[in-house]
C-alpha atoms as a PDB file:
ATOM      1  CA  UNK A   1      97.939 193.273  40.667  1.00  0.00           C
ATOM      2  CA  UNK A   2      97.540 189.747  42.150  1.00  0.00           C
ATOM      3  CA  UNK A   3      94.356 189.061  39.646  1.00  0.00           C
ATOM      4  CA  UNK A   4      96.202 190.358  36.708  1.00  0.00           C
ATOM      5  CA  UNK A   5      98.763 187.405  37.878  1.00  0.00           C
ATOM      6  CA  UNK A   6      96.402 184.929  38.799  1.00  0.00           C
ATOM      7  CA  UNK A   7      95.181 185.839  34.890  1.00  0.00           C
ATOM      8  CA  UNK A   8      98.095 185.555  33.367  1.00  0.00           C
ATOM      9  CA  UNK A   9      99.218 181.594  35.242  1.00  0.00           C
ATOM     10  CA  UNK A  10      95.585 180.589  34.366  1.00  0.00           C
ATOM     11  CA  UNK A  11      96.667 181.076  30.860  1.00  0.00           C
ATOM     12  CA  UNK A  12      99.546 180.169  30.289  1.00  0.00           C
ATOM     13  CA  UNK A  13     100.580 177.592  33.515  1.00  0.00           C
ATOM     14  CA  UNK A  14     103.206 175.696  31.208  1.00  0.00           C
ATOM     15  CA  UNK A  15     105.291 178.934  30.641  1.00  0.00           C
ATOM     16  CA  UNK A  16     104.795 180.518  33.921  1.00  0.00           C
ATOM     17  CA  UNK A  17     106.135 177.141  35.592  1.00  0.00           C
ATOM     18  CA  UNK A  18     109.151 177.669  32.968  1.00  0.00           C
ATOM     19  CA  UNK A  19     110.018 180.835  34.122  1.00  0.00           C
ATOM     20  CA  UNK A  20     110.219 180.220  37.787  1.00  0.00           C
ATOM     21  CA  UNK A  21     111.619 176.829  37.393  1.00  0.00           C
ATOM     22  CA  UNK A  22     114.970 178.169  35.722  1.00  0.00           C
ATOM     23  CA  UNK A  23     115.939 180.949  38.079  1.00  0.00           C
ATOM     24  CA  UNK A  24     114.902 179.307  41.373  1.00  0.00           C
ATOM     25  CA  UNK A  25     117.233 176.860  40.127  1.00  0.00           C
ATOM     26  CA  UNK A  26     119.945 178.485  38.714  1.00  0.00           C
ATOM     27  CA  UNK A  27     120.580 180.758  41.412  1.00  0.00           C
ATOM     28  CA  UNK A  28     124.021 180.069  42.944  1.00  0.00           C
ATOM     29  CA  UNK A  29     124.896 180.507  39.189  1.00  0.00           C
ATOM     30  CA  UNK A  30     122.902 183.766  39.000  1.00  0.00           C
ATOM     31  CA  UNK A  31     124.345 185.067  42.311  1.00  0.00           C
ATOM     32  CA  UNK A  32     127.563 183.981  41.408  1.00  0.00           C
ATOM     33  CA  UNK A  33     127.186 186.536  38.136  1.00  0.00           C
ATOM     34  CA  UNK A  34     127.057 189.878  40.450  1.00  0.00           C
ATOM     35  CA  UNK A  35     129.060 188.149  43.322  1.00  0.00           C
ATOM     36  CA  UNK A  36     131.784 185.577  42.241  1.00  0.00           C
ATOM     37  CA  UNK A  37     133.185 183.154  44.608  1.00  0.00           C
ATOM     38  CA  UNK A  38     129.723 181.559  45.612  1.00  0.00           C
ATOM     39  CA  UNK A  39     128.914 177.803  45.880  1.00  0.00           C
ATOM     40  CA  UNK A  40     127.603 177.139  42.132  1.00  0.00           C
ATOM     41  CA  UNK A  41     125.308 174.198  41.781  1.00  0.00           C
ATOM     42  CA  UNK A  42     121.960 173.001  40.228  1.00  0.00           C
ATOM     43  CA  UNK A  43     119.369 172.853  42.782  1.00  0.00           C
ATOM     44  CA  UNK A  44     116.934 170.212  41.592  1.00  0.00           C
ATOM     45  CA  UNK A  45     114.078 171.662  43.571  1.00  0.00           C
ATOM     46  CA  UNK A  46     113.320 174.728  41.849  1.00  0.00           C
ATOM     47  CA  UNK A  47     111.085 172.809  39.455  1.00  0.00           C
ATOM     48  CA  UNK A  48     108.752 171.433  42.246  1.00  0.00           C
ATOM     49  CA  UNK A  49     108.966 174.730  43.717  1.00  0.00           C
ATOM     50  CA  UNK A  50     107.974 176.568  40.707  1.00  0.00           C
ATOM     51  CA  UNK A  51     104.925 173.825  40.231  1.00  0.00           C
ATOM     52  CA  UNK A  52     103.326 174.243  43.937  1.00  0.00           C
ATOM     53  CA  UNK A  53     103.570 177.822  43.087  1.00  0.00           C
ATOM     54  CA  UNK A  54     101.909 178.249  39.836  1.00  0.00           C
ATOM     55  CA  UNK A  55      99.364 175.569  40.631  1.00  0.00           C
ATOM     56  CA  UNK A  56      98.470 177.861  43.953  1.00  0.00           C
ATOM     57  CA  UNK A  57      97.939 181.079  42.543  1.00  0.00           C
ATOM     58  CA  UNK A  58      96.488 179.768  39.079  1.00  0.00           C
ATOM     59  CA  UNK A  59      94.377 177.080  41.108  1.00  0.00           C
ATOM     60  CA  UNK A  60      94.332 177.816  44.446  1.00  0.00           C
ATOM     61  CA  UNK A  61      94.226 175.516  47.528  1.00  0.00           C
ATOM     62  CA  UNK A  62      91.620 173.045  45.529  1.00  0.00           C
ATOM     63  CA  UNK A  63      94.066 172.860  42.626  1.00  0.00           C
ATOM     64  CA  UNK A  64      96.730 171.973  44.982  1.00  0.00           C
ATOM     65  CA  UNK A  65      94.580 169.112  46.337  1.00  0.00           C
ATOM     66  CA  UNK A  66      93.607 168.113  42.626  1.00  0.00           C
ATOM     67  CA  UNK A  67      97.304 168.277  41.761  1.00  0.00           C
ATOM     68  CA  UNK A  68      98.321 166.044  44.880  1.00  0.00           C
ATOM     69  CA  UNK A  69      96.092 163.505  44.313  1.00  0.00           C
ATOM     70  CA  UNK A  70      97.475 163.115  40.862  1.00  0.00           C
ATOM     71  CA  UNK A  71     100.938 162.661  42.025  1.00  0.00           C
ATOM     72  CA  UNK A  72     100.084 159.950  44.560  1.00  0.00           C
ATOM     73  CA  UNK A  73      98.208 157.709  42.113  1.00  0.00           C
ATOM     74  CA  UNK A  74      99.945 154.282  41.940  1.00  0.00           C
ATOM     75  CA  UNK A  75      98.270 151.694  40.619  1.00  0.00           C
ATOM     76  CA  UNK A  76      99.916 150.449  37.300  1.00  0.00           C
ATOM     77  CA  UNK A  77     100.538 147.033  35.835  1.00  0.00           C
ATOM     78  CA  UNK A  78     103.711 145.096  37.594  1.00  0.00           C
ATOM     79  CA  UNK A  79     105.414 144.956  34.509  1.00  0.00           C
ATOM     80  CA  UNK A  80     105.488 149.007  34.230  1.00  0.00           C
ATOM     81  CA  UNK A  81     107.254 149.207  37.633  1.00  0.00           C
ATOM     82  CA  UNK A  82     109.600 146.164  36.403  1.00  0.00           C
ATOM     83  CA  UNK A  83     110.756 148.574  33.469  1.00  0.00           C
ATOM     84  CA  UNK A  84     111.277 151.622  34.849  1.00  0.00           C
ATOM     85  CA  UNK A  85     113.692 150.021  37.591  1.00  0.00           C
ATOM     86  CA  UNK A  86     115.304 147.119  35.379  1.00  0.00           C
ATOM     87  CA  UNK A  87     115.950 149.143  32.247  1.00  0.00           C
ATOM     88  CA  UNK A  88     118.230 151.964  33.312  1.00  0.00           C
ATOM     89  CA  UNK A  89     120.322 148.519  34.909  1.00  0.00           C
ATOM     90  CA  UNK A  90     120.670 146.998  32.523  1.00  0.00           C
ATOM     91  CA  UNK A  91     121.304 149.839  30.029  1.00  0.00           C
ATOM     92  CA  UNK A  92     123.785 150.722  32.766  1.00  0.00           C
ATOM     93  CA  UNK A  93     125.595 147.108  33.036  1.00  0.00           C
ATOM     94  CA  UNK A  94     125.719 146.876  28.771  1.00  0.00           C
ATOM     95  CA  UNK A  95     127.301 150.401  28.748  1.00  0.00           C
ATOM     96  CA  UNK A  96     129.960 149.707  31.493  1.00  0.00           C
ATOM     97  CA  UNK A  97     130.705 146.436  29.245  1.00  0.00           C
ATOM     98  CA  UNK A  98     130.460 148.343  26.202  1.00  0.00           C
ATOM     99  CA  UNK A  99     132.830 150.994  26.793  1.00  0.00           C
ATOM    100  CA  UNK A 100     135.477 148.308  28.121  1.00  0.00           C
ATOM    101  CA  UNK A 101     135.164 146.781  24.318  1.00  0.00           C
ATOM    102  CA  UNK A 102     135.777 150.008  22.996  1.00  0.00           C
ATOM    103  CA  UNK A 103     138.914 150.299  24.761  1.00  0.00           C
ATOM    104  CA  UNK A 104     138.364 151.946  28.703  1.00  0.00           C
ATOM    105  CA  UNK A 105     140.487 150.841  31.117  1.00  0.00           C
ATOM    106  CA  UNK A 106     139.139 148.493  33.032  1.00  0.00           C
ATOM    107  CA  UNK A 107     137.961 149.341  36.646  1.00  0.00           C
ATOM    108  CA  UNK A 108     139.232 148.017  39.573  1.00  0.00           C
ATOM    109  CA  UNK A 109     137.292 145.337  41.771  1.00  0.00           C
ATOM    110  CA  UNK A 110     136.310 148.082  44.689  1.00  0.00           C
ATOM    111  CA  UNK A 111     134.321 149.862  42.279  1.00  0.00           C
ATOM    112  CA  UNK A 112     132.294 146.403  41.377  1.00  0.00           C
ATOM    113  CA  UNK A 113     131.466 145.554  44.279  1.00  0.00           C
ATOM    114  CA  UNK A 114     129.599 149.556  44.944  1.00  0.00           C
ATOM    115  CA  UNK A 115     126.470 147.749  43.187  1.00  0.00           C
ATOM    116  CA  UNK A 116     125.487 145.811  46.498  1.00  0.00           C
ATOM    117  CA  UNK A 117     125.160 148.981  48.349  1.00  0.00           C
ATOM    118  CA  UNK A 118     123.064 150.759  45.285  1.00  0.00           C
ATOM    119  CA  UNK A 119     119.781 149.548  47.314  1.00  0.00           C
ATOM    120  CA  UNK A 120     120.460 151.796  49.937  1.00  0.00           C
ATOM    121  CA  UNK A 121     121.586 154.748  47.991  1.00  0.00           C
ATOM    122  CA  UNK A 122     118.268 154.588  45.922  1.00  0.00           C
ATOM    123  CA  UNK A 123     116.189 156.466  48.545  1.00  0.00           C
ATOM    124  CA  UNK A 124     118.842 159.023  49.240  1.00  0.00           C
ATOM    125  CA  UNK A 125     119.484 159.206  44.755  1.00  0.00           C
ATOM    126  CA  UNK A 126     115.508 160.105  44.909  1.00  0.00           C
ATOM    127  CA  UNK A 127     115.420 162.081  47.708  1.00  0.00           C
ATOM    128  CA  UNK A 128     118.387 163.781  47.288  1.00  0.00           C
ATOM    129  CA  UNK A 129     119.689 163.751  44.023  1.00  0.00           C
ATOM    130  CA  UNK A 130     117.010 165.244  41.453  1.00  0.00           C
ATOM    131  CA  UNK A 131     114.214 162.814  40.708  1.00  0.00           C
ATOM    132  CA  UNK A 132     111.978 164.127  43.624  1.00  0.00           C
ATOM    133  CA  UNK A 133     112.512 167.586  43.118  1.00  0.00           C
ATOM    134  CA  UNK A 134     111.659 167.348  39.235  1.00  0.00           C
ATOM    135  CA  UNK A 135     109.271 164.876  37.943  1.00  0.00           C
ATOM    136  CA  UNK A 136     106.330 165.597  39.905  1.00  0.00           C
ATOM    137  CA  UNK A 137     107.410 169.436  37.903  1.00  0.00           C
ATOM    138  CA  UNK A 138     107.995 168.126  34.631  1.00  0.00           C
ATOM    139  CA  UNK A 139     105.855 165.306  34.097  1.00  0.00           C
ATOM    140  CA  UNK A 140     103.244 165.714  36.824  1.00  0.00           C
ATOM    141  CA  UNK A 141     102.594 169.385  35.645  1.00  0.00           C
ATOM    142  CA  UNK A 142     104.304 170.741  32.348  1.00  0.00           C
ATOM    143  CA  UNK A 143     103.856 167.103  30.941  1.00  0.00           C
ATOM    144  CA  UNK A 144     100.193 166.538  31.698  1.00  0.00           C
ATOM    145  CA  UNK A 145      99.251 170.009  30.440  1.00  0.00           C
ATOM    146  CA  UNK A 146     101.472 169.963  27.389  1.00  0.00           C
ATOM    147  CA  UNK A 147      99.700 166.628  26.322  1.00  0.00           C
ATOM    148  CA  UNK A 148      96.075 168.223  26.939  1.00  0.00           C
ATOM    149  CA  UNK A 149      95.972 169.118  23.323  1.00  0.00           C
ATOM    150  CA  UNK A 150      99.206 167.057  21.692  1.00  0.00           C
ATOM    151  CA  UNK A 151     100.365 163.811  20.834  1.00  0.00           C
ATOM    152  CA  UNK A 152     102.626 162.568  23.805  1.00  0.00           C
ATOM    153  CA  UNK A 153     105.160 162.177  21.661  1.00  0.00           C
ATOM    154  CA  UNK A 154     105.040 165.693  20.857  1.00  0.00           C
ATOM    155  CA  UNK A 155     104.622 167.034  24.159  1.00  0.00           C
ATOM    156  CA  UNK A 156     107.649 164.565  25.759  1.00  0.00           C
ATOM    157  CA  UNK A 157     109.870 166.573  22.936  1.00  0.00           C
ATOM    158  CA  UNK A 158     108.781 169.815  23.509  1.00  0.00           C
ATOM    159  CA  UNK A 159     108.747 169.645  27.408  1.00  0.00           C
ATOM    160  CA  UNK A 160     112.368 167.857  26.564  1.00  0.00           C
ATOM    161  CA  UNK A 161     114.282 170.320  24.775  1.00  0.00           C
ATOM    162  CA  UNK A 162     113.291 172.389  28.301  1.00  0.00           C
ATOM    163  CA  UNK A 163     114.426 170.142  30.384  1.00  0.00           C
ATOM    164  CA  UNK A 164     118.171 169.813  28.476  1.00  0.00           C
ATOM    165  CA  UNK A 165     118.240 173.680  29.097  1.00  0.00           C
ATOM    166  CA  UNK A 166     117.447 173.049  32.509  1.00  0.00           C
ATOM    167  CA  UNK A 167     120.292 171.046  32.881  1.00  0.00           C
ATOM    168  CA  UNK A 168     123.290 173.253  30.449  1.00  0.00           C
ATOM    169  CA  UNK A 169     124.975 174.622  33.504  1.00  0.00           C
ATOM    170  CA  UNK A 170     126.039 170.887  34.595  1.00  0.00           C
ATOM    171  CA  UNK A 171     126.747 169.765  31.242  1.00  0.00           C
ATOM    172  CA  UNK A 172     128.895 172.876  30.226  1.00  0.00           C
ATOM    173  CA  UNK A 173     130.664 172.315  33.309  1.00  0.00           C
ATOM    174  CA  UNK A 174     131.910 169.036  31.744  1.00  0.00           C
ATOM    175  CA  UNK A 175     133.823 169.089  28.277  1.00  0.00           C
ATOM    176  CA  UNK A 176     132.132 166.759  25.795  1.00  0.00           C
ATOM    177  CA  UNK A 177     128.786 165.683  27.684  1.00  0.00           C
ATOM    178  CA  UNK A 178     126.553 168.789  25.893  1.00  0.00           C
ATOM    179  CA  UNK A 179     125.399 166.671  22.795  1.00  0.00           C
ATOM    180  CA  UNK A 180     125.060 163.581  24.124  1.00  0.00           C
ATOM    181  CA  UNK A 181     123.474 164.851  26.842  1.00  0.00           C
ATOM    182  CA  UNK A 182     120.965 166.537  24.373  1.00  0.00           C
ATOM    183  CA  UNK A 183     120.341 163.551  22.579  1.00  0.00           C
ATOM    184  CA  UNK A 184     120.045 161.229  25.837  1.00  0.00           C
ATOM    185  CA  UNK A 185     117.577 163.858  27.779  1.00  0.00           C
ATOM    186  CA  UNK A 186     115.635 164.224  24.445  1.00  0.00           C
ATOM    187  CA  UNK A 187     115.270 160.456  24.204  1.00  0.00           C
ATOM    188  CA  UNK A 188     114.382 160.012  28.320  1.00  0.00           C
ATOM    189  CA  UNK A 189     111.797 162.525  27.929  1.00  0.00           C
ATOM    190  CA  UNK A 190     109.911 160.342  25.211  1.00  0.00           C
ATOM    191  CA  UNK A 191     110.544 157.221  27.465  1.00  0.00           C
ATOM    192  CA  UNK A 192     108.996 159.002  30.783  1.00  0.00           C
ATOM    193  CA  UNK A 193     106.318 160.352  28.924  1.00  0.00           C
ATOM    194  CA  UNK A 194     105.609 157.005  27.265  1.00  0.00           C
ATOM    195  CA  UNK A 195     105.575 155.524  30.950  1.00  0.00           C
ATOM    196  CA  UNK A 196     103.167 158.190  31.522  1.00  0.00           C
ATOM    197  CA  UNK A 197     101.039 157.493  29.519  1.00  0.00           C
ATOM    198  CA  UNK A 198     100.768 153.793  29.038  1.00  0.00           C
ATOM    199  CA  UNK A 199      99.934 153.825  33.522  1.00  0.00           C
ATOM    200  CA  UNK A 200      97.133 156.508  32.338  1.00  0.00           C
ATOM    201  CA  UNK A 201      99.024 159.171  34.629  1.00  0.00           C
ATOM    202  CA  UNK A 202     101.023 157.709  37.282  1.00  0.00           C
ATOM    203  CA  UNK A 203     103.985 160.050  38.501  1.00  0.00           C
ATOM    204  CA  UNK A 204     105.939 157.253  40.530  1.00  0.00           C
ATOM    205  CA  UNK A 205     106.864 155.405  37.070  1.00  0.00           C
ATOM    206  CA  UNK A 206     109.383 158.189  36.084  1.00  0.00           C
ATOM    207  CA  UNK A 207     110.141 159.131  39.494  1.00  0.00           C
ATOM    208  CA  UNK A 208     111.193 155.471  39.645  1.00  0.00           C
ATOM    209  CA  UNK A 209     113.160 155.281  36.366  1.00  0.00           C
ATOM    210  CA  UNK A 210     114.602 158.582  36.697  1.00  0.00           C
ATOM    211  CA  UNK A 211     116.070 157.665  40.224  1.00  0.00           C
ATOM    212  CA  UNK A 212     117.375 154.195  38.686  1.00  0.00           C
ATOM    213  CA  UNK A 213     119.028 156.050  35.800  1.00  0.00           C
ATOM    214  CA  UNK A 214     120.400 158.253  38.353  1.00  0.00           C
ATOM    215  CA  UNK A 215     121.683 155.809  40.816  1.00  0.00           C
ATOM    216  CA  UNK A 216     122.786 153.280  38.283  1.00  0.00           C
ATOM    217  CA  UNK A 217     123.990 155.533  35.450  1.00  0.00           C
ATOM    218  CA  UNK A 218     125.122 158.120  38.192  1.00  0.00           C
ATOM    219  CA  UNK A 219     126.226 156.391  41.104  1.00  0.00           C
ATOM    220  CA  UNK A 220     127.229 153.483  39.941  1.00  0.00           C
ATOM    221  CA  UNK A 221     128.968 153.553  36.681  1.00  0.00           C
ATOM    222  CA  UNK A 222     130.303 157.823  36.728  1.00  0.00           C
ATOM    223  CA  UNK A 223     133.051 156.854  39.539  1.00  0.00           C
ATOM    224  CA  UNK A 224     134.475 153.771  37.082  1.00  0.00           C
ATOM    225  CA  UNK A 225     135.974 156.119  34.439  1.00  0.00           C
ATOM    226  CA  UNK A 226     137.939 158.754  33.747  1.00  0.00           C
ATOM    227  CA  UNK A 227     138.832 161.138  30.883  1.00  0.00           C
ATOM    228  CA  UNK A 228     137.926 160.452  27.408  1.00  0.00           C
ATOM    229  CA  UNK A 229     136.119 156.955  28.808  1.00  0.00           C
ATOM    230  CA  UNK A 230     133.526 158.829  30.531  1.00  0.00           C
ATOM    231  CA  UNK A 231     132.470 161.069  27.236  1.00  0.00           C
ATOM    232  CA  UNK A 232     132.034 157.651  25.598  1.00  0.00           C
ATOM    233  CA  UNK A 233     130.345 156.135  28.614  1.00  0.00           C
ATOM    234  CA  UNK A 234     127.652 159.348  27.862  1.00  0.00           C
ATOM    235  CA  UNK A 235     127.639 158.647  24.156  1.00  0.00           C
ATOM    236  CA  UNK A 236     126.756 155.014  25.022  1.00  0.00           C
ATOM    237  CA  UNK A 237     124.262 156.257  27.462  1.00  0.00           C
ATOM    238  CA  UNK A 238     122.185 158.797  25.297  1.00  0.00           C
ATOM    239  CA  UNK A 239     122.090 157.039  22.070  1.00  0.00           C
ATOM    240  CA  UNK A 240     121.031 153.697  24.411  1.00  0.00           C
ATOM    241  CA  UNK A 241     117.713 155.843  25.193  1.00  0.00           C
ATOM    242  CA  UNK A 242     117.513 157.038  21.345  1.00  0.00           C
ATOM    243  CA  UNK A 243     116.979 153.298  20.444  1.00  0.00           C
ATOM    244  CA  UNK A 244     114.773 153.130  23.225  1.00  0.00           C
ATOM    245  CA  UNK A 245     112.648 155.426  22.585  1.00  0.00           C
ATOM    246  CA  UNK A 246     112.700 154.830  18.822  1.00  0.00           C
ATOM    247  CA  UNK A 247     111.302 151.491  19.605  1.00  0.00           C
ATOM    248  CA  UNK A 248     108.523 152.930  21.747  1.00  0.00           C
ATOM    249  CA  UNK A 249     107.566 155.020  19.680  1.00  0.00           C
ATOM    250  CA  UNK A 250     107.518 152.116  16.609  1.00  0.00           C
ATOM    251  CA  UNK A 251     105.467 149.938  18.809  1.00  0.00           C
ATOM    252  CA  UNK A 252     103.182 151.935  20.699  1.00  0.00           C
ATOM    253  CA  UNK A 253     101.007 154.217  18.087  1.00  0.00           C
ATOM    254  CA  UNK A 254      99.681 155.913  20.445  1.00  0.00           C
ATOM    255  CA  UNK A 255     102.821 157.991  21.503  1.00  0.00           C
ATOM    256  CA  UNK A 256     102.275 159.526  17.905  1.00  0.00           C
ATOM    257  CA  UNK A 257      98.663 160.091  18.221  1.00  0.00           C
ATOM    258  CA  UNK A 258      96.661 163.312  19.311  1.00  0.00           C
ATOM    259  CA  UNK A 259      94.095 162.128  22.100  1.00  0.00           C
ATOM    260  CA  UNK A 260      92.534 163.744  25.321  1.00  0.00           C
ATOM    261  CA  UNK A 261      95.028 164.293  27.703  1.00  0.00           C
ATOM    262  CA  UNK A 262      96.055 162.634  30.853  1.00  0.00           C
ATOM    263  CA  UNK A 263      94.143 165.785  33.206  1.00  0.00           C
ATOM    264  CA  UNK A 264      91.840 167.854  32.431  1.00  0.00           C
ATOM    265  CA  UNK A 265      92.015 171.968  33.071  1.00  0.00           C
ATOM    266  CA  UNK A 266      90.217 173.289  35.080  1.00  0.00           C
ATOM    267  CA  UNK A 267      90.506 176.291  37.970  1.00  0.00           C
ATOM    268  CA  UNK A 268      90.821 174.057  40.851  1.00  0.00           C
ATOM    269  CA  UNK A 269      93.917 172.599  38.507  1.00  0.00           C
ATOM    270  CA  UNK A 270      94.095 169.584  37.095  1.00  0.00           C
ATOM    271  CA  UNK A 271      91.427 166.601  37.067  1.00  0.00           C
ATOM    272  CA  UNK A 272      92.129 163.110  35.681  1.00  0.00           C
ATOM    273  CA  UNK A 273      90.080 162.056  32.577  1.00  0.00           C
ATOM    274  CA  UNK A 274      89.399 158.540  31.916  1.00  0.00           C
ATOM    275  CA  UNK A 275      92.024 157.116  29.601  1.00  0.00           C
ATOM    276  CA  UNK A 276      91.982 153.541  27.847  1.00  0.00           C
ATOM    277  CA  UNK A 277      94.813 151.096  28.902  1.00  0.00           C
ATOM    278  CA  UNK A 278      95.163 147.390  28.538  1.00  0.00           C
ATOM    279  CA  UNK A 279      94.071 144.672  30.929  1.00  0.00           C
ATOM    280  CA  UNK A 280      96.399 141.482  30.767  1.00  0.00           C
ATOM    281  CA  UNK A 281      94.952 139.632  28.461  1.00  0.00           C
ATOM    282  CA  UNK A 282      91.841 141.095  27.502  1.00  0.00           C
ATOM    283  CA  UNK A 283      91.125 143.770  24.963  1.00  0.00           C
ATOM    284  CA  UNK A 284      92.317 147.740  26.193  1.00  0.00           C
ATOM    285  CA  UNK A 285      89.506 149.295  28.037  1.00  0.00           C
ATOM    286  CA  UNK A 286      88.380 152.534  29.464  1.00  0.00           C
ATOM    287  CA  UNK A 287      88.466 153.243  32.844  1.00  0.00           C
ATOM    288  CA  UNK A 288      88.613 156.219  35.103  1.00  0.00           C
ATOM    289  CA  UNK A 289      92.322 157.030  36.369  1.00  0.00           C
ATOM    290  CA  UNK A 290      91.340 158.280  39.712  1.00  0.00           C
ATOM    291  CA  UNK A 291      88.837 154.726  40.526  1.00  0.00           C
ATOM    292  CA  UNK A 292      92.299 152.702  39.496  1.00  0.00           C
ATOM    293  CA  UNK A 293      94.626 155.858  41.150  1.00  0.00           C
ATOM    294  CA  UNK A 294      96.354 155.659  37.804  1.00  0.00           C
ATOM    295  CA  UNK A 295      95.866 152.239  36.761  1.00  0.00           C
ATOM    296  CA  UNK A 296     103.925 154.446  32.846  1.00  0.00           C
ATOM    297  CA  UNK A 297     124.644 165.672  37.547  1.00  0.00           C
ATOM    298  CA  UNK A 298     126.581 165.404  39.410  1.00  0.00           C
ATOM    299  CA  UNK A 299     125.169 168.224  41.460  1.00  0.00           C
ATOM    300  CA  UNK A 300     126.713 170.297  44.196  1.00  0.00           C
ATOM    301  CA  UNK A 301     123.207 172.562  45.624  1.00  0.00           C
ATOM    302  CA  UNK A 302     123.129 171.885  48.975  1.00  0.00           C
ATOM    303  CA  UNK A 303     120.456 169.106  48.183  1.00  0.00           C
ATOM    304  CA  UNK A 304     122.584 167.152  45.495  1.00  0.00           C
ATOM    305  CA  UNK A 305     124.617 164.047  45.404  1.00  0.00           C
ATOM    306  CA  UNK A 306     127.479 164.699  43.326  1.00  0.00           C
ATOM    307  CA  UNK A 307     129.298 162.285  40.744  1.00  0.00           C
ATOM    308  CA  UNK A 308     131.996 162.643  38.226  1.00  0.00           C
ATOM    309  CA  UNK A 309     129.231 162.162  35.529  1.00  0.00           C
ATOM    310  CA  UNK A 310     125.705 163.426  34.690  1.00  0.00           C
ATOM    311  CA  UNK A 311     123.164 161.193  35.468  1.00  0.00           C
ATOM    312  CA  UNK A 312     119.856 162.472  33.585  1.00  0.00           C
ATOM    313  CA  UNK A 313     117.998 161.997  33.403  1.00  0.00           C
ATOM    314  CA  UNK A 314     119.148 164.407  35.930  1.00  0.00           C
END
């Protein structure tokens, strides 16, 4: 029985990882189905559950080694860690100045001054809130072996439209935040992945971003609004990451091209490849990602921060 398992994850790791992912996390909403009255809630570490699962029985203790290793790779040009941390502010600061053109009320001076605090919240926004629990899952693993044989661009879509599923039962919760929360996870998939890629396979990078996006799109600029102002605050929000990724995408051909992927497959998991990536100032050359080590909603689960908005990248 086990083998016939073990068969079936080897082959398909991408969809088995999908179908523990969604129920491990979606079970207060599952329980709640047969036994109403429960705590309901998203917990955000069924994907990285699901992952250390599959990649055991498909790979076995080497794969989980292999797959490790991958996630603790951190070398990546300053400039990468600069944009995944800086972006999602200032994204956050244009929106919260954005919707006050557009007409929301303005908020009051208390909730201002929240953003000198926001550097000790980060850790706890990681930790606690998501990030952690999902990006070593969905980039580190469905990601990297999406991308084996597609375009990044293509994978980051089709490993997106997943993750917006993931996240329908906080967005349903919330009238008005389903579309642009499509069209704002869509768009943060293609930026992750691009971060992804460009860093030649270096987790931390959308970790990072997707804890900044969380703790200043989340944290910070939810609690300021109220009503109607906070469905515009998410309109603001996704179609901020549609131009982003646009751009990315306009800039950087290689989002849209097919080349060897970040790992390699194999049955002790997976196994960085070499991968080409620029060197300030010199032409981009190829180098081995393991010699560089990778030279890019408001929940209520008992591990989950909550706030009166989503924050996906959630």
């Amino acid at each position: 029985m086990f083998s016939r398992v073990q068969q079936l994850v080897r082959a398909h790791p991408v969809v088995s990882f999908y179908v523990l992912a969604f129920p491990l996390s979606w079970r207060g909403y599952l329980i709640a189905l047969v036994r109403p009255g429960g705590e309901l809630g998203l917990d955000p570490y069924g994907p990285l559950v699901a992952a250390v699962v599959v990649t055991a029985v498909g790979s076995g203790l080497a794969g989980l080694k292999s797959w490790g290793r991958s996630l603790l790779r951190w070398r990546a040009a300053p400039w990468l860690y600069g944009f995944a941390v800086l972006v999602p502010l200032v994204m956050t600061l244009a929106g919260i100045g954005l919707n006050i053109g557009l007409g929301a009320a303005l908020p009051p001076p208390e909730k201002w001054a929240i953003l000198s605090s926001l550097p000790l919240v980060f850790p706890l926004v990681m930790v606690l809130g998501g990030p952690l629990g999902e990006e070593p899952a969905w980039r580190g693993l469905a990601l990297a072996r999406v991308a084996e044989r597609r375009s990044m661009l293509v994978a980051s879509l089709a490993v997106g439209v997943v993750w917006f599923a993931w996240h329908l039962p906080l967005l349903l919760a919330r009238p008005g935040e389903v579309l642009p929360g499509f069209v704002g996870i869509l768009s943060a998939s293609v930026v992750f992945g691009w971060l992804y890629q460009r860093s030649g396979g270096v987790m931390l990078l959308p970790l990072l971003m997707h804890t900044a996006q969380n703790t200043f799109g989340g944290e910070y600029a939810g609690p300021m609004f109220s009503g109607a102002d906070v469905t515009r605050l998410s309109w603001i929000r996704g179609l901020s990451y549609l131009a982003l990724a646009a751009l990315l995408v306009l800039l950087d051909g290689r989002l849209r091209t097919a080349v060897p992927g970040l790992v390699r497959s194999s049955r002790n998991g997976p196994e960085p490849v070499p991968a080409t990536v620029p060197i300030s100032g010199q032409a981009a050359v190829s180098v081995d990602p393991v010699q560089l080590r990778g030279a890019p909603g408001g929940m209520t689960a008992p591990v989950a921060i909550s706030a009166p908005v989503p924050e996906w990248p959630g």
